[in-house]
Protein backbone atom coordinates (compact mmCIF):
# COMPACT_ATOMS: atom_id res chain seq x y z
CA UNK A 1 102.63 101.44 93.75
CA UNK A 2 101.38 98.05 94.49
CA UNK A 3 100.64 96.94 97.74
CA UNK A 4 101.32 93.19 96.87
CA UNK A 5 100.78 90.65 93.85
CA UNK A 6 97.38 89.36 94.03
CA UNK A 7 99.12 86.95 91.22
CA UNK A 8 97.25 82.95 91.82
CA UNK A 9 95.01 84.87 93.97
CA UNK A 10 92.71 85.25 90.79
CA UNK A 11 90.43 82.56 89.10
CA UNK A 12 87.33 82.91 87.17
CA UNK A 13 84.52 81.41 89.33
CA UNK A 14 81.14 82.12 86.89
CA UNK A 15 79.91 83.43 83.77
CA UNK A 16 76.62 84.98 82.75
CA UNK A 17 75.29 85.18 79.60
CA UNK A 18 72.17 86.91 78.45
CA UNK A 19 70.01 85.31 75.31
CA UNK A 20 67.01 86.01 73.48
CA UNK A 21 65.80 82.20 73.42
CA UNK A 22 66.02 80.67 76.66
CA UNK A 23 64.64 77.03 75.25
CA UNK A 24 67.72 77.25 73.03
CA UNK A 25 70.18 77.62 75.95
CA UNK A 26 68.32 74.86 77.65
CA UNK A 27 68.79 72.52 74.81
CA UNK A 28 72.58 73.95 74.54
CA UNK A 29 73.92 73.88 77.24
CA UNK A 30 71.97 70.79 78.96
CA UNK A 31 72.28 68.38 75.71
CA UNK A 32 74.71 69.26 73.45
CA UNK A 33 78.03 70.34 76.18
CA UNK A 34 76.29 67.81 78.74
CA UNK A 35 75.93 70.10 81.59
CA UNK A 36 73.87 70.02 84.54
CA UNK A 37 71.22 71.90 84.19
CA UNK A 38 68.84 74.30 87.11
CA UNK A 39 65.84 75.48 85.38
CA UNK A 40 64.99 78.60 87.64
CA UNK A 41 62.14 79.96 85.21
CA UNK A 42 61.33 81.66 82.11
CA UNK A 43 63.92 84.03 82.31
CA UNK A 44 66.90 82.52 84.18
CA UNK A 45 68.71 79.41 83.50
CA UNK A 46 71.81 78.26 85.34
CA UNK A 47 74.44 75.43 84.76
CA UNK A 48 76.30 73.69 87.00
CA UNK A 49 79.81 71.23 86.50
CA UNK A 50 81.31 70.65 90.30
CA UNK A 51 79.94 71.28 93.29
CA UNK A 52 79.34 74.72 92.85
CA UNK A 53 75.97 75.88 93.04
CA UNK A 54 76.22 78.07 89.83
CA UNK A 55 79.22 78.22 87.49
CA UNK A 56 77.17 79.43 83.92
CA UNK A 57 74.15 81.48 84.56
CA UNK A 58 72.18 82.23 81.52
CA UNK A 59 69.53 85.34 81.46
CA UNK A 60 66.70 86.29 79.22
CA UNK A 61 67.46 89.78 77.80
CA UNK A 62 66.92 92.07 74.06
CA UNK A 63 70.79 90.60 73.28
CA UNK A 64 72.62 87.36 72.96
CA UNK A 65 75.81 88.49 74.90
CA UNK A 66 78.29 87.55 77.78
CA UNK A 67 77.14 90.26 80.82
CA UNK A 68 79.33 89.12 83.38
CA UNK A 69 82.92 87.86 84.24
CA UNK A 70 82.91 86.47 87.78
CA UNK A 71 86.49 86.21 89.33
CA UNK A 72 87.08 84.17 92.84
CA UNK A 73 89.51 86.45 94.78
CA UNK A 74 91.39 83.79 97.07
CA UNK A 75 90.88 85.50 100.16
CA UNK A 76 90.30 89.41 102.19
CA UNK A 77 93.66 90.82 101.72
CA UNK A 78 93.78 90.01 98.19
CA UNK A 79 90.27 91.26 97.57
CA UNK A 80 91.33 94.86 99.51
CA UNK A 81 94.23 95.17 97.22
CA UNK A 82 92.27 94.72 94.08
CA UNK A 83 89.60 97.81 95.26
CA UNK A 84 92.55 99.78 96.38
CA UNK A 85 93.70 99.45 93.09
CA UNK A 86 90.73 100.50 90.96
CA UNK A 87 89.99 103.70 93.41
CA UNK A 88 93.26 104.77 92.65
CA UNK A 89 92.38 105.02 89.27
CA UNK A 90 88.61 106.45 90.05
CA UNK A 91 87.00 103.24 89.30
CA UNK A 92 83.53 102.86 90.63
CA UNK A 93 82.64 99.54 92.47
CA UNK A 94 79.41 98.65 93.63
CA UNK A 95 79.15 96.23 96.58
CA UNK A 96 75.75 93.87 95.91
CA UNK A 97 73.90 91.25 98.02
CA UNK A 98 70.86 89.83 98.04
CA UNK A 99 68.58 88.70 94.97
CA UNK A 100 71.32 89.06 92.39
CA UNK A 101 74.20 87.54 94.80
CA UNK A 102 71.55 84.82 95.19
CA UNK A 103 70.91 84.50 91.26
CA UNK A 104 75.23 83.47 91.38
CA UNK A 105 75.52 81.68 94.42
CA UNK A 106 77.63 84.64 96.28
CA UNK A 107 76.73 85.88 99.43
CA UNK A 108 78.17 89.14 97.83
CA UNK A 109 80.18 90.49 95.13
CA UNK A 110 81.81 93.49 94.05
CA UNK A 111 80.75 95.02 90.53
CA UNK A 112 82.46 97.30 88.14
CA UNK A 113 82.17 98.17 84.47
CA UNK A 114 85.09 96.06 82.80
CA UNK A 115 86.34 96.35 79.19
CA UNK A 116 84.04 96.33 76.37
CA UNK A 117 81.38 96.86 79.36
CA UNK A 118 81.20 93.69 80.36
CA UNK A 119 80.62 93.86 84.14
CA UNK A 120 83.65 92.70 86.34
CA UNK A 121 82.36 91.05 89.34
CA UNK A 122 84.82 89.80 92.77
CA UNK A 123 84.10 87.27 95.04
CA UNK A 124 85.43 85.75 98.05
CA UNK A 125 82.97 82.54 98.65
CA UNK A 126 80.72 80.50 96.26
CA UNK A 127 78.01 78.18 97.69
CA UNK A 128 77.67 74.76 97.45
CA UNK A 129 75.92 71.64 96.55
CA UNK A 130 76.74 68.27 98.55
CA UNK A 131 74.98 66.15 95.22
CA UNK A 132 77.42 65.58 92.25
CA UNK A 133 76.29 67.12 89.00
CA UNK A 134 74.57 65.02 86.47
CA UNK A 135 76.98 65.56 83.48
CA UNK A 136 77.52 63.84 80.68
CA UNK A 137 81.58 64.29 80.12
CA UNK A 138 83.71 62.46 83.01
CA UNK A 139 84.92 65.86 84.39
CA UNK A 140 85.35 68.96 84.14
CA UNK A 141 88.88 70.83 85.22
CA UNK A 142 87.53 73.89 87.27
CA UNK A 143 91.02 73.43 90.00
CA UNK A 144 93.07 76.27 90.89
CA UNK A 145 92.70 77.16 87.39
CA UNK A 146 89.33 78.68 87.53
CA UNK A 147 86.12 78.05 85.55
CA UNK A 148 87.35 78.81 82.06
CA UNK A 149 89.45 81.32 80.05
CA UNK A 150 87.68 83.96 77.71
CA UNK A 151 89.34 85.09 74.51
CA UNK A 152 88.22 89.21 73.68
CA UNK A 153 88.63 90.74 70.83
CA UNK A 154 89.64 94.50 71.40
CA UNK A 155 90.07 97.94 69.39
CA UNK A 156 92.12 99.13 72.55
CA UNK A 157 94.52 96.29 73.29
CA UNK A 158 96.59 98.37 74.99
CA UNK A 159 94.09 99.43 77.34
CA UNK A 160 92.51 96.06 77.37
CA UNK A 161 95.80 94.60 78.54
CA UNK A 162 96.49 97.09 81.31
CA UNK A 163 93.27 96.51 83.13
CA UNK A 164 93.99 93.04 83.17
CA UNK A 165 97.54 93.52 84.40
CA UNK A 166 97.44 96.51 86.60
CA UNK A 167 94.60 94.97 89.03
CA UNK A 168 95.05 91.35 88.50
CA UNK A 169 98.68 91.18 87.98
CA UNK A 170 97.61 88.86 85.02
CA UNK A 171 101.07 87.81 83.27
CA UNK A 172 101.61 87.28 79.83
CA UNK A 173 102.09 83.23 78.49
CA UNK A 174 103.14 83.97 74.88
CA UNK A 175 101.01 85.19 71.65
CA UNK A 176 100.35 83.89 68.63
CA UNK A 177 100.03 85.61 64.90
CA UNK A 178 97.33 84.02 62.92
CA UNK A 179 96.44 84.74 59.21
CA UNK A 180 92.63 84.37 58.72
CA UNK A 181 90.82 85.62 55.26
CA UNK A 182 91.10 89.49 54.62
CA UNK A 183 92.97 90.29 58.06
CA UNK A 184 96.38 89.37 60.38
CA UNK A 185 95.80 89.00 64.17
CA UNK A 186 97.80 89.14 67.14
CA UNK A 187 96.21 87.34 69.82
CA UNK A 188 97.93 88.05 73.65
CA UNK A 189 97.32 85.25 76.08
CA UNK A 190 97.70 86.66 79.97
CA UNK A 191 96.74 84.37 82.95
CA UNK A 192 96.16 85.02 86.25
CA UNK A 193 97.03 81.37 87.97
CA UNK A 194 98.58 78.10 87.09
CA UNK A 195 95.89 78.15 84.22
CA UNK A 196 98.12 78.68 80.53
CA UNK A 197 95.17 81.95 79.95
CA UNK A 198 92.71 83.11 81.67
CA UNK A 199 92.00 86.11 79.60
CA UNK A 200 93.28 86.32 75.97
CA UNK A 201 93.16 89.52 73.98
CA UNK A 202 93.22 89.37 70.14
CA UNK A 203 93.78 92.60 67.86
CA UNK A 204 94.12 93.20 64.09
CA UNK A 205 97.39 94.21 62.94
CA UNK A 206 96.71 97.95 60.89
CA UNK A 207 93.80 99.36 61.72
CA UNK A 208 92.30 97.80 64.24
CA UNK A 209 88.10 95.99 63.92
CA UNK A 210 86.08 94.19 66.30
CA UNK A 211 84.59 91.59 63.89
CA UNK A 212 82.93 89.56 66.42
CA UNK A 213 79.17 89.19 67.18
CA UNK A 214 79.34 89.07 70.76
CA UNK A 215 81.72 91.08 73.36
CA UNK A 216 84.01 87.96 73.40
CA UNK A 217 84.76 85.58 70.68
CA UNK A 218 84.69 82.45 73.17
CA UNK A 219 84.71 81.08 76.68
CA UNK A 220 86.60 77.59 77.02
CA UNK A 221 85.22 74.65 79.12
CA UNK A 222 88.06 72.21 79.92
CA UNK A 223 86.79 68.78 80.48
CA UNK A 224 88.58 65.59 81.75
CA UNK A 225 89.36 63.48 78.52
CA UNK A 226 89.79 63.70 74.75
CA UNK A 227 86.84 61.16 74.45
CA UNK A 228 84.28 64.11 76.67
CA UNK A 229 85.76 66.31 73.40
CA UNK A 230 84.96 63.74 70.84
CA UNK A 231 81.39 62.77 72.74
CA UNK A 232 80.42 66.76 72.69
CA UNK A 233 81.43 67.73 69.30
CA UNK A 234 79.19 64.42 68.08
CA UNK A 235 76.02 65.63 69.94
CA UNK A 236 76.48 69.66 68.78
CA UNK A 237 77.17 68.30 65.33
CA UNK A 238 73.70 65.82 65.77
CA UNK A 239 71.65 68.40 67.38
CA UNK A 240 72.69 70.95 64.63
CA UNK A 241 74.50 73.50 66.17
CA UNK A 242 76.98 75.57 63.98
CA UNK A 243 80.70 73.95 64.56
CA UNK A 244 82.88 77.11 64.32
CA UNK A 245 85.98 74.75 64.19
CA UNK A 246 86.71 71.14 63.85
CA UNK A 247 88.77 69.02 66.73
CA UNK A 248 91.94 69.82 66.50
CA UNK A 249 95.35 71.14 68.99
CA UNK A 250 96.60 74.32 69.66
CA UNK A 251 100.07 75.22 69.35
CA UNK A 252 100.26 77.26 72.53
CA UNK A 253 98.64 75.40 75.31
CA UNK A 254 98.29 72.03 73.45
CA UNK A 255 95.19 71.87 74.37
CA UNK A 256 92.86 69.56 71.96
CA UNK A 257 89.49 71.42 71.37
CA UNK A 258 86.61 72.37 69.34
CA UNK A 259 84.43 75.51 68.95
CA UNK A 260 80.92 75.50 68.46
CA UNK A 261 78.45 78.81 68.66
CA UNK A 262 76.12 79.18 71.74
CA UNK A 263 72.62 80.81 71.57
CA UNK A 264 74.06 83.80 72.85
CA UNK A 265 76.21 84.80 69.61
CA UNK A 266 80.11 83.70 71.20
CA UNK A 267 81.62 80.28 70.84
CA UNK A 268 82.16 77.91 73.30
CA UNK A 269 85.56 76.02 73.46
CA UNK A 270 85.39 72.76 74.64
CA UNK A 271 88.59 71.34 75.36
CA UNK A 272 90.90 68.96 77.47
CA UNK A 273 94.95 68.77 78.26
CA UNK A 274 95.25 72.46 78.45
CA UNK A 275 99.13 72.71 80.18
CA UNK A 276 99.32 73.91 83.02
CA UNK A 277 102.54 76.81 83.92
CA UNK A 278 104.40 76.07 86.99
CA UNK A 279 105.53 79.80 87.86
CA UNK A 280 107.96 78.32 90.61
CA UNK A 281 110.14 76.25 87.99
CA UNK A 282 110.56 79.21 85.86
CA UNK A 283 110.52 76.49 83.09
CA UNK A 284 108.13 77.93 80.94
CA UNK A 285 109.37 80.28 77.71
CA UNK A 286 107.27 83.51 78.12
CA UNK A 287 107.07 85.59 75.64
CA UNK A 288 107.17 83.19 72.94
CA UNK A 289 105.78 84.06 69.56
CA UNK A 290 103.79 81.05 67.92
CA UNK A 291 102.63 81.37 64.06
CA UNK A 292 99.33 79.84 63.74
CA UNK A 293 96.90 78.89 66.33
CA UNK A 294 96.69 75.27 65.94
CA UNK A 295 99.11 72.28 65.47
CA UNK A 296 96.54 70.20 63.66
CA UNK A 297 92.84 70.49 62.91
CA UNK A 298 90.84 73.22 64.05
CA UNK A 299 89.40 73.90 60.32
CA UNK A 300 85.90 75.85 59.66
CA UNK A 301 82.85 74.15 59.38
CA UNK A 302 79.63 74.90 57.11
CA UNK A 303 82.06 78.70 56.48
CA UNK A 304 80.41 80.37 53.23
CA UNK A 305 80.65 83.53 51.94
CA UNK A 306 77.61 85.26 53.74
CA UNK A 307 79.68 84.41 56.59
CA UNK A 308 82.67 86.17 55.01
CA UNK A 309 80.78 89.28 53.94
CA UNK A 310 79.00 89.68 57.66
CA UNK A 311 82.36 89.53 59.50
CA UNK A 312 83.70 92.13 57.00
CA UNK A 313 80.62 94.49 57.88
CA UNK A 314 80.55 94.04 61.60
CA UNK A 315 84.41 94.86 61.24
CA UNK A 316 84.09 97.85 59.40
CA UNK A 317 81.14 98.95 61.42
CA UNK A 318 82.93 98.79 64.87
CA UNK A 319 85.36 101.27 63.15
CA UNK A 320 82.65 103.76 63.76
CA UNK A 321 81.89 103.48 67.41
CA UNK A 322 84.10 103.72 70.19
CA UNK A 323 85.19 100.38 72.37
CA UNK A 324 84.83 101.13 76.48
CA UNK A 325 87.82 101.78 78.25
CA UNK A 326 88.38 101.26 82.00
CA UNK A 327 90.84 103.57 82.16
């Protein structure tokens, strides 16, 4: 039984990545999306968008990967429920200072091994930084929202889902069915705040395949104005990163976006005018079923059939190993 809803007591507060080519990241990150960037040495990089003293932390590893979700728990009693939670359930969390609270500007944090095995990690307090960032959008939108939202693709939805919703109290927004070449998805958007999704979980209708190169298919940056969407989609496109989709507006959360792969295998969504669900007006249709994921736009870029042929693989090849589950 729960002790209480820990519901808008949930945001994500960082995200790190690991990558193979640090230099690449650098150039990513720091030129192309126009964040600020900490260069903390050969093997750690870390971004920054607010005042926070890390938000994206990027580490040299044998993978390009996301390793870490970092969630901001608002306060103490919130934080105890969560942990009460997970050792119900026989869920091991390690508590962690020093050096690697350091590396993400925490005091402390609480680890466990999430979904997929990407490590969960709570927080109460992030540090801070009394200089503004040197970006080049106008803003980003990191308010009670959170950092970003992260899409996952999953071969245990179910599962997947519950995690989400048994310790965060994460409610579901609405889903969407999209038809993409060779395969139907189903793609469940859950939030944990004001924020339209904080995590969304996409599955294949039939059997289910993990298609994706990376443990999530994309992390979304919301930034202040449609022209800090146009500005960043001009410099990936002149720098020559790999647009995954166009500019275009989703049907869901009308927010106007486009994807573009980072170094470390997953895209990045950069986006602006994401709505925002006021839980008090109980004006927002849950539940809703959209068909298709975008109103306009939002079409593939550079797509050939080598990249048909190496989803297809990695899809049937994740039919042959099984996908982490919490519990």
């Amino acid at each position: 039984m729960k002790l209480n809803t820990v519901y808008d007591k949930v945001k994500t507060g960082y995200v790190v990545a690991t990558t193979t080519d640090i230099d690449d990241w650098k150039r990513f990150g720091g030129e192309a999306l126009g964040l600020h960037m900490d260069v903390r040495g050969p093997d750690l990089l870390s971004f920054r968008v607010d005042d926070r003293e890390r938000r994206l932390i990027i580490r040299k590893g044998e993978t390009n990967d996301i390793a870490t979700i970092g969630l901001e728990i608002a306060n103490e009693d919130a934080l105890e429920t969560i942990l009460s939670r997970l050792k119900e359930r026989s869920v091991d969390v390690t508590e962690v200072a020093g050096k690697e609270a350091d590396i993400r500007g925490v005091d402390r944090f609480w680890k466990l091994v999430g979904p997929k095995k990407i490590a969960v990690e709570m927080f109460l307090t992030a540090r801070t930084i009394a200089t503004a960032p040197e970006i080049k959008p106008s803003g980003f939108k990191v308010d009670e929202g959170g950092l970003c939202h992260l899409a996952i693709t999953s071969r245990e939805p179910a599962s997947m889902l519950g995690f989400w919703r048994e310790i965060f109290d994460a409610r579901t927004s609405d889903q969407i069915v999209e038809k993409v070449p060779g395969v139907e998805l189903l793609i469940t958007f859950t939030r944990f705040n004001e924020r339209h999704h904080s995590i969304a979980v996409a599955e294949t209708k039939g059997m289910k395949m993990d298609p994706m190169p990376a443990r999530i298919h994309h992390m979304a940056l919301e930034v202040a104005d449609v022209h800090d969407v146009i500005g960043a989609y001009e410099r990936c496109r002149a720098l020559g990163y790999k647009i995954s989709m166009s500019i275009g507006r989703h049907t869901n959360d009308h927010a106007i976006s486009f994807y573009v792969q980072s170094p470390s295998g997953f895209d990045v969504e950069f986006s602006c005018d994401g709505i925002r669900v006021n839980d008090a007006l109980e004006d927002f249709p849950e539940g809703k079923v959209h068909h298709g994921i975008s109103e306009w736009g939002h079409l593939p870029e550079g797509r050939g059939i080598r990249d048909e042929i190496a989803q297809l693989r990695r899809g049937v090849s994740s039919l042959f190993r099984p996908e982490y589950k919490v519990f």
